[in-house]
N, C-alpha and C. Protein backbone atom coordinates (compact mmCIF):
# COMPACT_ATOMS: atom_id res chain seq x y z
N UNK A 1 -54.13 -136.55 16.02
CA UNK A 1 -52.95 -137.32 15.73
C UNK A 1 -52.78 -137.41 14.21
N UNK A 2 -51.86 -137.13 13.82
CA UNK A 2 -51.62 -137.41 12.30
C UNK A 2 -51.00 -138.61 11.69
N UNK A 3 -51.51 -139.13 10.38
CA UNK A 3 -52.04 -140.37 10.02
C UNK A 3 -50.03 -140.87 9.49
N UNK A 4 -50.12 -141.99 9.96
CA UNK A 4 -48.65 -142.22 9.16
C UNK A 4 -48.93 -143.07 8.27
N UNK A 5 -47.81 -142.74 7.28
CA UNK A 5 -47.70 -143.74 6.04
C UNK A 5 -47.62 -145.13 6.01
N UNK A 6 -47.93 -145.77 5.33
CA UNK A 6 -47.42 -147.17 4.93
C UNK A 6 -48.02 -147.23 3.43
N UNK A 7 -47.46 -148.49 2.74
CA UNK A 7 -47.66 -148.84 1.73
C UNK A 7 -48.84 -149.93 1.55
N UNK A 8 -49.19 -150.23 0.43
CA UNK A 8 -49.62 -151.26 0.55
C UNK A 8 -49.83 -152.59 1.13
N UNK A 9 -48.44 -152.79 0.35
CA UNK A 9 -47.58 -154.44 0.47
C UNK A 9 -47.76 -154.36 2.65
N UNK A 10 -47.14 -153.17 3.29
CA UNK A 10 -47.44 -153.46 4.26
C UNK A 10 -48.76 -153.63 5.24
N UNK A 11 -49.56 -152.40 4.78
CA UNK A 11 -51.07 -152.79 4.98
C UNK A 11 -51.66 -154.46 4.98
N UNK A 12 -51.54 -155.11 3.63
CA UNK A 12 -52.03 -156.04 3.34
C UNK A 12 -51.47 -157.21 4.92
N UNK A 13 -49.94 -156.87 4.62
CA UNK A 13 -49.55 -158.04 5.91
C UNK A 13 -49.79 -157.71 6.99
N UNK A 14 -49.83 -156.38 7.40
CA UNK A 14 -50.21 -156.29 9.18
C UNK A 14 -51.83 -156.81 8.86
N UNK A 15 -52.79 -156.86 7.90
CA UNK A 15 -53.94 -157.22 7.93
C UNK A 15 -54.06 -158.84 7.94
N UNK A 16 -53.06 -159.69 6.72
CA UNK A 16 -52.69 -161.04 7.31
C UNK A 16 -52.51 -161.32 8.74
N UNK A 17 -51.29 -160.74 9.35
CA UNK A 17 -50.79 -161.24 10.99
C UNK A 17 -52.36 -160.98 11.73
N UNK A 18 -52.88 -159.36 11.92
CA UNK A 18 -54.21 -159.43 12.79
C UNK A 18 -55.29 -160.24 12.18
N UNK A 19 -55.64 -160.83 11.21
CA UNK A 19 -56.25 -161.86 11.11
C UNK A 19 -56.25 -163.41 12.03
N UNK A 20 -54.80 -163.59 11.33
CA UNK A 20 -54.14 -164.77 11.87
C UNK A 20 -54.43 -164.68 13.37
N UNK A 21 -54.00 -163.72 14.22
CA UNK A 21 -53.76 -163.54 15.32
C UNK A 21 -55.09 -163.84 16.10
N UNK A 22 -56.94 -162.92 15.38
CA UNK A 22 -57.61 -162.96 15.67
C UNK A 22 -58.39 -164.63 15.24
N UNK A 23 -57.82 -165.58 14.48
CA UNK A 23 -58.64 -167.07 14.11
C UNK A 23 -57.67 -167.53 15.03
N UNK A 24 -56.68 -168.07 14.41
CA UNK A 24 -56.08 -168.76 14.71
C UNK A 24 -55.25 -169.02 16.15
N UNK A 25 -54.39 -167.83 16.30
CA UNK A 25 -53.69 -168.49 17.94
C UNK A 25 -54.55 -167.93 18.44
N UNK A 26 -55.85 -167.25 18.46
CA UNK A 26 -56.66 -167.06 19.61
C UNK A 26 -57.21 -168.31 20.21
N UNK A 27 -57.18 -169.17 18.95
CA UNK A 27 -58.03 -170.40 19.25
C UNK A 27 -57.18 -171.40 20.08
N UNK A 28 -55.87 -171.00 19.51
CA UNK A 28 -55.10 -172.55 20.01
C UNK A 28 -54.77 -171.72 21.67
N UNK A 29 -54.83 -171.05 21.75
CA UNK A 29 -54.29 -170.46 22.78
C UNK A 29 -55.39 -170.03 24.06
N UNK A 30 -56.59 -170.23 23.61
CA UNK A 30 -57.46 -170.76 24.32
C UNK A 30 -57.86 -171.93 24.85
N UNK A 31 -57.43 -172.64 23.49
CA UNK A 31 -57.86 -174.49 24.03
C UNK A 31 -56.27 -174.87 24.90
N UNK A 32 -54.91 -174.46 24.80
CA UNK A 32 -54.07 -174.42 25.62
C UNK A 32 -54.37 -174.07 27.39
N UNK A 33 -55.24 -173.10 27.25
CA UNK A 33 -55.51 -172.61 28.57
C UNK A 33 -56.81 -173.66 29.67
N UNK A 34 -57.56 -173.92 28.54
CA UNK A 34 -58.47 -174.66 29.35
C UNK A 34 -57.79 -175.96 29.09
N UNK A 35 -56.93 -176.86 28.34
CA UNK A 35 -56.51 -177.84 28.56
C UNK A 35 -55.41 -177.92 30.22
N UNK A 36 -54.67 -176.62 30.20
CA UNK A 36 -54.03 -176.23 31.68
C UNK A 36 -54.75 -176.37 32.89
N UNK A 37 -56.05 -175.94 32.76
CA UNK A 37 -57.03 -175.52 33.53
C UNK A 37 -57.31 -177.54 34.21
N UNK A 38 -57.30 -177.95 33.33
CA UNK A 38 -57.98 -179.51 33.47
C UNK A 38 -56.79 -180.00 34.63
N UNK A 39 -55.69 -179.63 34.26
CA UNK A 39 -54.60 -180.03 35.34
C UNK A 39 -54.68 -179.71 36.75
N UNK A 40 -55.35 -179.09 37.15
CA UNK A 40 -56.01 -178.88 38.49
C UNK A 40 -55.41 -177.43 39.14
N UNK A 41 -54.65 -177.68 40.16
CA UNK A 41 -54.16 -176.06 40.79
C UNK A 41 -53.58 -175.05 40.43
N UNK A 42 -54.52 -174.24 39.58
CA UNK A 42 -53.36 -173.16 39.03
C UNK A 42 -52.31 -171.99 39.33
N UNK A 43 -52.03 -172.54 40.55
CA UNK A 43 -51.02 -171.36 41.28
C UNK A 43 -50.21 -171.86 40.82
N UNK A 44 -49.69 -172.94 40.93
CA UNK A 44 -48.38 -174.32 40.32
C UNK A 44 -48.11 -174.75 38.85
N UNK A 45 -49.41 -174.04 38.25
CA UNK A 45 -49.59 -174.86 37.40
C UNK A 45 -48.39 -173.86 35.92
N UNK A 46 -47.31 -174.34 35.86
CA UNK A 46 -46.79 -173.56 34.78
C UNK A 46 -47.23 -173.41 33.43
N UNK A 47 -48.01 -174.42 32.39
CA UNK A 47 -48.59 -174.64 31.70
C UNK A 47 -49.68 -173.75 31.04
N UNK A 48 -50.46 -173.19 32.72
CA UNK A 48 -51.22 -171.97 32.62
C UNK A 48 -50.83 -170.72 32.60
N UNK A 49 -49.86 -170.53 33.05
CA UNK A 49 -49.52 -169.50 33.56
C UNK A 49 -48.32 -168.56 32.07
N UNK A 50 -48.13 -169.94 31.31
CA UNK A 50 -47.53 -169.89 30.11
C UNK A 50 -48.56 -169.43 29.25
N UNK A 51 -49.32 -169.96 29.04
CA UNK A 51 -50.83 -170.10 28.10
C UNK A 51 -51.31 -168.67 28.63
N UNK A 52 -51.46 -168.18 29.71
CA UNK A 52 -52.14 -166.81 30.34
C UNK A 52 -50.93 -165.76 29.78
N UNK A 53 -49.56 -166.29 29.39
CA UNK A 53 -48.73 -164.95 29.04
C UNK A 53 -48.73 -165.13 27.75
N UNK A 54 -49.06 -166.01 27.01
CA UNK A 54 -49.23 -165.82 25.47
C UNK A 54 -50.29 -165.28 25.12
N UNK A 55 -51.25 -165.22 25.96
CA UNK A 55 -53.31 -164.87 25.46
C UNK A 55 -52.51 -163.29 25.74
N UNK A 56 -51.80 -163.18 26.70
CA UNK A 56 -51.83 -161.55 26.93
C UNK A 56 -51.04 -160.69 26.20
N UNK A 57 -49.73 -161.17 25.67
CA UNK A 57 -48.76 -160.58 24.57
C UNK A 57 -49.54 -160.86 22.86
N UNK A 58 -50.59 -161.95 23.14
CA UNK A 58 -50.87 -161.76 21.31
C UNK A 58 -52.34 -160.76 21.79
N UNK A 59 -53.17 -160.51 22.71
CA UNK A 59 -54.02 -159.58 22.56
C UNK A 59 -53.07 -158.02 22.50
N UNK A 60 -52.13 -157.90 23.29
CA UNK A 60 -51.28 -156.52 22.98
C UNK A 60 -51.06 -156.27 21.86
N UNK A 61 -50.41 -157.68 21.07
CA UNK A 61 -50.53 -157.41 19.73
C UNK A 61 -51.27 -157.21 18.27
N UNK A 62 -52.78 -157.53 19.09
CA UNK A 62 -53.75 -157.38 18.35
C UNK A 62 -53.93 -156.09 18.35
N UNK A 63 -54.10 -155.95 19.63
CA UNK A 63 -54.36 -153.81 19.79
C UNK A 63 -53.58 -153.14 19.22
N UNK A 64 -52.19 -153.73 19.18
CA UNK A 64 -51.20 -152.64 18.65
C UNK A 64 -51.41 -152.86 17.20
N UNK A 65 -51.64 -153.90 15.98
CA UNK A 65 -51.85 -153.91 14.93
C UNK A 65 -53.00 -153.13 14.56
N UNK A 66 -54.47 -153.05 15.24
CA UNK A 66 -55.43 -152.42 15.02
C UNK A 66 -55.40 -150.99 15.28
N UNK A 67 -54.74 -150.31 15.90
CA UNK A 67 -54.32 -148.55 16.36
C UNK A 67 -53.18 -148.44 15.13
N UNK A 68 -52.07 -149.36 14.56
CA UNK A 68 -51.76 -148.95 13.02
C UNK A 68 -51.92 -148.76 12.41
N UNK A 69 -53.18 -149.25 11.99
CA UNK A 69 -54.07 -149.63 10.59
C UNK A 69 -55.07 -148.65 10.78
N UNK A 70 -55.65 -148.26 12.23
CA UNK A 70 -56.25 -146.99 11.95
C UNK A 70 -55.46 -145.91 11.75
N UNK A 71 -54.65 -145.56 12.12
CA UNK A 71 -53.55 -144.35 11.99
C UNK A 71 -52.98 -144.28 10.71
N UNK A 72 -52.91 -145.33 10.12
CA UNK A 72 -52.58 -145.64 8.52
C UNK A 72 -52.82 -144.61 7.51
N UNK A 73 -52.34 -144.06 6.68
CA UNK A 73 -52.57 -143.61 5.51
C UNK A 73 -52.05 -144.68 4.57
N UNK A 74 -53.02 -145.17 3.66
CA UNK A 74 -51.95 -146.10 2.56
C UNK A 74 -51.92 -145.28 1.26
N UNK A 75 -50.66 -145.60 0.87
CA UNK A 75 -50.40 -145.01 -0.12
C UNK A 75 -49.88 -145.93 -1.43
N UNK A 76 -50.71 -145.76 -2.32
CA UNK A 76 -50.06 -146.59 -3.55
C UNK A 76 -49.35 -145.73 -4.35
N UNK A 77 -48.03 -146.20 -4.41
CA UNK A 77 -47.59 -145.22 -5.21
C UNK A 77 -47.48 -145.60 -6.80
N UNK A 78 -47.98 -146.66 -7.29
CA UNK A 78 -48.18 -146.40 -8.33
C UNK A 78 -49.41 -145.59 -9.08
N UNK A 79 -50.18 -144.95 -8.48
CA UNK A 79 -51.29 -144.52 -8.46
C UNK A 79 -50.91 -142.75 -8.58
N UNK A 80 -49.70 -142.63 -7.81
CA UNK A 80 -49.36 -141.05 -7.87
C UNK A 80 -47.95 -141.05 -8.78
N UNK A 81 -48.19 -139.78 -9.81
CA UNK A 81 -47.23 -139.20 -11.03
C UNK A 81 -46.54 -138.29 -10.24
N UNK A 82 -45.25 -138.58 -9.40
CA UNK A 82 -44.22 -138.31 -8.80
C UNK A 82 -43.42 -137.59 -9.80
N UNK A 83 -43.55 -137.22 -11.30
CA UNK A 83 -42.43 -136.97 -12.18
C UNK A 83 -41.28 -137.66 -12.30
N UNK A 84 -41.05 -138.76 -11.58
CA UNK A 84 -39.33 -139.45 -12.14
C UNK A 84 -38.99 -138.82 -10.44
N UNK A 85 -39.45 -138.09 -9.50
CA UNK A 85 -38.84 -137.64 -8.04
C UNK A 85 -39.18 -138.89 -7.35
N UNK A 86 -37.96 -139.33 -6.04
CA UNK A 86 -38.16 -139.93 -4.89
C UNK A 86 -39.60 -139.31 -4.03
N UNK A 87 -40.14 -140.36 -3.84
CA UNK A 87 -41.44 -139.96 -3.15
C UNK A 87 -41.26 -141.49 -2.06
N UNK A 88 -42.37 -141.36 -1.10
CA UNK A 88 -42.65 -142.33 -0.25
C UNK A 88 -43.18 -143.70 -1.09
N UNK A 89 -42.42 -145.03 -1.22
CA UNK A 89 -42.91 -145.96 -2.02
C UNK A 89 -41.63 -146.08 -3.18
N UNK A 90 -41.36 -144.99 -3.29
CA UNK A 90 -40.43 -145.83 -4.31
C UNK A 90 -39.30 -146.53 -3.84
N UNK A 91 -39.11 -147.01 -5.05
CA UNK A 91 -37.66 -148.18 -5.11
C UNK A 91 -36.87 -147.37 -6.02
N UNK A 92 -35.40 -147.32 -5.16
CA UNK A 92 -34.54 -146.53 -5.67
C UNK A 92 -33.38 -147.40 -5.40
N UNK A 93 -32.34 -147.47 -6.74
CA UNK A 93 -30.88 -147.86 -7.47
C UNK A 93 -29.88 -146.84 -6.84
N UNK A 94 -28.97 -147.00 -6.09
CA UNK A 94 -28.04 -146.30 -5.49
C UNK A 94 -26.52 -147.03 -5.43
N UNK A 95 -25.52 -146.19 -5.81
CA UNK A 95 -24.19 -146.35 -6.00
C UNK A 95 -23.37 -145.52 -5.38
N UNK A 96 -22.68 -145.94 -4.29
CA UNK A 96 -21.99 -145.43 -3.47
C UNK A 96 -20.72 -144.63 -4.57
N UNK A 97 -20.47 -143.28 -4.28
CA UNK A 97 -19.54 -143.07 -5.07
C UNK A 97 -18.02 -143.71 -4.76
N UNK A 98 -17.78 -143.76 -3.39
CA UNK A 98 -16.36 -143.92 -2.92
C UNK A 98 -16.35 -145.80 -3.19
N UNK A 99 -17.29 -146.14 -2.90
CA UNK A 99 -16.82 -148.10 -2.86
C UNK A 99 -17.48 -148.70 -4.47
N UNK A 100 -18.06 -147.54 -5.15
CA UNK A 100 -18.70 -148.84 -6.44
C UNK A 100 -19.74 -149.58 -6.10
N UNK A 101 -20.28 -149.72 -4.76
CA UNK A 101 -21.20 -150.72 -4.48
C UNK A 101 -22.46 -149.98 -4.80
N UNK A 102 -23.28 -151.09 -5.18
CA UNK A 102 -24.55 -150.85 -5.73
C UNK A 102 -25.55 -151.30 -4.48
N UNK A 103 -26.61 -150.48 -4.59
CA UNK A 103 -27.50 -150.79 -3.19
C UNK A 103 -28.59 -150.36 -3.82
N UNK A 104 -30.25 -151.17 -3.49
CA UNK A 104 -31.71 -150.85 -3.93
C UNK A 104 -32.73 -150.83 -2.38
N UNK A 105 -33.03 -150.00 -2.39
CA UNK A 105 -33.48 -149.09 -1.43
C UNK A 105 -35.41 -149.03 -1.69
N UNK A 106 -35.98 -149.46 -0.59
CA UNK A 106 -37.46 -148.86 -0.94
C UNK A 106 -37.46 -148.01 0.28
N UNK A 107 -38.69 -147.22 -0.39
CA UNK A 107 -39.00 -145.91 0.95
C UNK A 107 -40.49 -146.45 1.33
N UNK A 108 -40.20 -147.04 2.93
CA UNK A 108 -41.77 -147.34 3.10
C UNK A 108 -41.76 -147.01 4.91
N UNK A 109 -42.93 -147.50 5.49
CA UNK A 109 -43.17 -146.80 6.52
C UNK A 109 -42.34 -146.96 8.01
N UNK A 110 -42.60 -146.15 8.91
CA UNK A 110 -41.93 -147.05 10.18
C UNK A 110 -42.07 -148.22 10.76
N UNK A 111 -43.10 -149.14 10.05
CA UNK A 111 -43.28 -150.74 10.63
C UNK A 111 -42.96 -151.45 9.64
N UNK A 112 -42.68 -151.00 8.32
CA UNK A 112 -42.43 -152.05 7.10
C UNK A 112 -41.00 -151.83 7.43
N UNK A 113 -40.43 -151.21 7.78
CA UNK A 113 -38.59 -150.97 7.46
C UNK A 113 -37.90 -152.44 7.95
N UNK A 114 -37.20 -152.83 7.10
CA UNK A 114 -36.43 -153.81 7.24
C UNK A 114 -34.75 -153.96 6.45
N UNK A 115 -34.28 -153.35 6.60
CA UNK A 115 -32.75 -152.93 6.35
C UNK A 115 -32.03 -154.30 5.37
N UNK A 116 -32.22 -155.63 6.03
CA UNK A 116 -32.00 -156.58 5.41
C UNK A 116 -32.92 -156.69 4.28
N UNK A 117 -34.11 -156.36 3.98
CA UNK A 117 -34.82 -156.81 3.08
C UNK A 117 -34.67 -155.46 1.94
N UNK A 118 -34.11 -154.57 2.50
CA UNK A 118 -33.98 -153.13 1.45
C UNK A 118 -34.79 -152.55 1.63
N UNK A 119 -35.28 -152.77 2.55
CA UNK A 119 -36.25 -151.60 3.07
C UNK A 119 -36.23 -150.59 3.83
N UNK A 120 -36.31 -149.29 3.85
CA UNK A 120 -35.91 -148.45 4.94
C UNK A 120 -37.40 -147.27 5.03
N UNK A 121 -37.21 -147.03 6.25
CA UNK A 121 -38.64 -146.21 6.97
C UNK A 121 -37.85 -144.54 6.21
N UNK A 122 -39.29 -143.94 5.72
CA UNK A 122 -39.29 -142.78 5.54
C UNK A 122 -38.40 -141.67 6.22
N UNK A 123 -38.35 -142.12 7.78
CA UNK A 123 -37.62 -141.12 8.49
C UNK A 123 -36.08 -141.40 8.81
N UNK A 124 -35.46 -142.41 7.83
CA UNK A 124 -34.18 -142.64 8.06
C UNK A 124 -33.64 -141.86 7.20
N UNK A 125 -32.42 -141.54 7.83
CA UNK A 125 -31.55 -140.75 7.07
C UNK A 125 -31.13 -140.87 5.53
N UNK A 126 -31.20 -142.38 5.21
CA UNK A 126 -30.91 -142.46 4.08
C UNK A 126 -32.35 -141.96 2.84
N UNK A 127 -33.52 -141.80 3.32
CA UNK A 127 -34.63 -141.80 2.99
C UNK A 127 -35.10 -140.20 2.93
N UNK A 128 -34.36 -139.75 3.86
CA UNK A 128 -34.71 -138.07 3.94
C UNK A 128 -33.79 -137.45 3.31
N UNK A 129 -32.83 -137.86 2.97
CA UNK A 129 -31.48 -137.55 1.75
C UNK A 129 -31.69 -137.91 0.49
N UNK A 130 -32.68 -138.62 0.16
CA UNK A 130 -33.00 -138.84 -0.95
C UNK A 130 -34.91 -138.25 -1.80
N UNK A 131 -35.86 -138.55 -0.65
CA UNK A 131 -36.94 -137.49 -1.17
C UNK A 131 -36.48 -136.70 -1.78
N UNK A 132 -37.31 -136.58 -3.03
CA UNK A 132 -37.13 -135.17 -3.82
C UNK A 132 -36.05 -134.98 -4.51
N UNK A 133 -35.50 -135.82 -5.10
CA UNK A 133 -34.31 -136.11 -5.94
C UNK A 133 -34.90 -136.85 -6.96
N UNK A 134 -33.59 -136.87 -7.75
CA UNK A 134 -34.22 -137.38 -9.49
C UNK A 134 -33.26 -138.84 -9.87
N UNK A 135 -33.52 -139.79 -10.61
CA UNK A 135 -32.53 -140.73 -11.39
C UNK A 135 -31.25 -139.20 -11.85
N UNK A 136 -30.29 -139.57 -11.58
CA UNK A 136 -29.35 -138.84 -11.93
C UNK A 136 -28.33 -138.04 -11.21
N UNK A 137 -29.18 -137.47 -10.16
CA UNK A 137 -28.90 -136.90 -8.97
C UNK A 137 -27.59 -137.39 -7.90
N UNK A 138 -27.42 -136.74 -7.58
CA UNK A 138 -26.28 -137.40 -6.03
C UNK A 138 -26.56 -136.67 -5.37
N UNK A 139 -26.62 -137.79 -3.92
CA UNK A 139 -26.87 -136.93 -2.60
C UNK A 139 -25.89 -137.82 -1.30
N UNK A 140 -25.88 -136.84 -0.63
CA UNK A 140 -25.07 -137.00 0.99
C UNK A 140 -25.61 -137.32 1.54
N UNK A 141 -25.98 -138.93 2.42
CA UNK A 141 -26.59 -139.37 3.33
C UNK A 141 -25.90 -138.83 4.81
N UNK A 142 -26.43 -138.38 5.63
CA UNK A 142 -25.64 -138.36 6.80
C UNK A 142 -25.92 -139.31 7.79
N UNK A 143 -25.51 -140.38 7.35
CA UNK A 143 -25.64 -141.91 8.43
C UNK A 143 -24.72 -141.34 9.45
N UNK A 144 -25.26 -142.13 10.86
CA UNK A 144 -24.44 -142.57 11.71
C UNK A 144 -22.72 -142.51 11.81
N UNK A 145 -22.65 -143.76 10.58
CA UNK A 145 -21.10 -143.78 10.37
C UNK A 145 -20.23 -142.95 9.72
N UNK A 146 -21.12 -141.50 9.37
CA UNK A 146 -20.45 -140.88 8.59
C UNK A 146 -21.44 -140.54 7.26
N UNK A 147 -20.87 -139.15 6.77
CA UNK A 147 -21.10 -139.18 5.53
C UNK A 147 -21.09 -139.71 4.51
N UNK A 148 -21.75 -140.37 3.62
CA UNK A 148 -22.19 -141.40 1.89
C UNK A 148 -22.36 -140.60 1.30
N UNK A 149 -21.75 -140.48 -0.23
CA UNK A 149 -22.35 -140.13 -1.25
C UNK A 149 -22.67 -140.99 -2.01
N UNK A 150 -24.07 -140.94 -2.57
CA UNK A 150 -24.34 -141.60 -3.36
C UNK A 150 -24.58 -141.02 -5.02
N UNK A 151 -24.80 -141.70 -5.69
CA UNK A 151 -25.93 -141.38 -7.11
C UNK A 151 -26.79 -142.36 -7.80
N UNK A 152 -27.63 -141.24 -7.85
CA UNK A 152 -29.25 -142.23 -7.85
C UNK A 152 -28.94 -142.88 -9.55
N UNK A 153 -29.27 -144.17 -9.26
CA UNK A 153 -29.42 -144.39 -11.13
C UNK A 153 -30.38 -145.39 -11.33
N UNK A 154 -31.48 -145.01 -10.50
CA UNK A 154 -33.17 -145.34 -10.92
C UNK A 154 -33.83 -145.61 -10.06
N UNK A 155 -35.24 -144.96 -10.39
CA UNK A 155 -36.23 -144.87 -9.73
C UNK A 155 -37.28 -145.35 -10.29
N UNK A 156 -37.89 -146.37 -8.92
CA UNK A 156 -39.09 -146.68 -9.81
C UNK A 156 -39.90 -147.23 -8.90
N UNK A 157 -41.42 -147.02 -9.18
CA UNK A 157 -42.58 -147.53 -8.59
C UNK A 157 -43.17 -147.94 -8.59
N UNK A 158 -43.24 -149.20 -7.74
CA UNK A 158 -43.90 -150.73 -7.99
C UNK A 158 -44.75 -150.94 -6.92
């Protein structure tokens, strides 16, 4: 299987949440279950049966955070001399040519992407239209809604 990217910044937090996940609601979510348990018949008992579907969606989510983080490659990109090119990690300044609007863009992995936060996964269109381009450059996103042109007017890696 080949290793997918992420960044740092995301590494660090999927390692916060499976922490969290492994102290903390393991705990409360155990003492939830045996406090259910004290209530007597648990066929009836909704309380448990609540408490038994939370122990089972945050262990899924433990597994699924731990098979990320092994599959992980992290990449710091301040650590790699990209030349001034879009690489995985950077933060890139973009100006729509047709509307004037200005938009800042990071390139990070398929679990960090967050569109509202300016974040977009490596394999989005806007991200594969831009690898390998320079501050200066213009390129054709082929979104969904249509063709964008943009031009890049900075790159940088933080």
């Amino acid at each position: 299987m080949s290793k997918t990217p992420m960044t740092n910044a995301g590494a660090v937090k999927l390692r916060d949440e499976l922490h969290t996940r492994k102290t903390e609601d393991r705990q409360r979510i155990t003492t939830a279950i045996a406090e259910a348990r004290a209530h007597g018949d648990l066929k009836e008992n909704a309380e448990y049966h609540a408490a038994r579907e939370q122990q089972s969606f945050n262990e899924g989510r433990i597994a699924d955070i731990e098979g990320k983080l092994s599959n992980a490659e992290i990449i710091d990109v301040t650590k790699i001399d990209a030349g001034g090119k879009i690489i995985f990690g950077a933060t890139v300044e973009l100006c729509n040519i047709e509307s004037d609007e200005e938009v800042t863009y990071k390139i990070v992995g398929e679990d960090e992407a967050d569109i509202k936060a300016g974040m977009v996964s490596v394999n989005s269109p806007v991200a594969r239209a831009l690898i390998g381009k320079k501050e200066g450059d213009a390129t054709v996103v082929l979104a969904p809604s249509g063709e964008i042109e943009y031009d890049i007017l900075a790159v940088r890696y933080e």
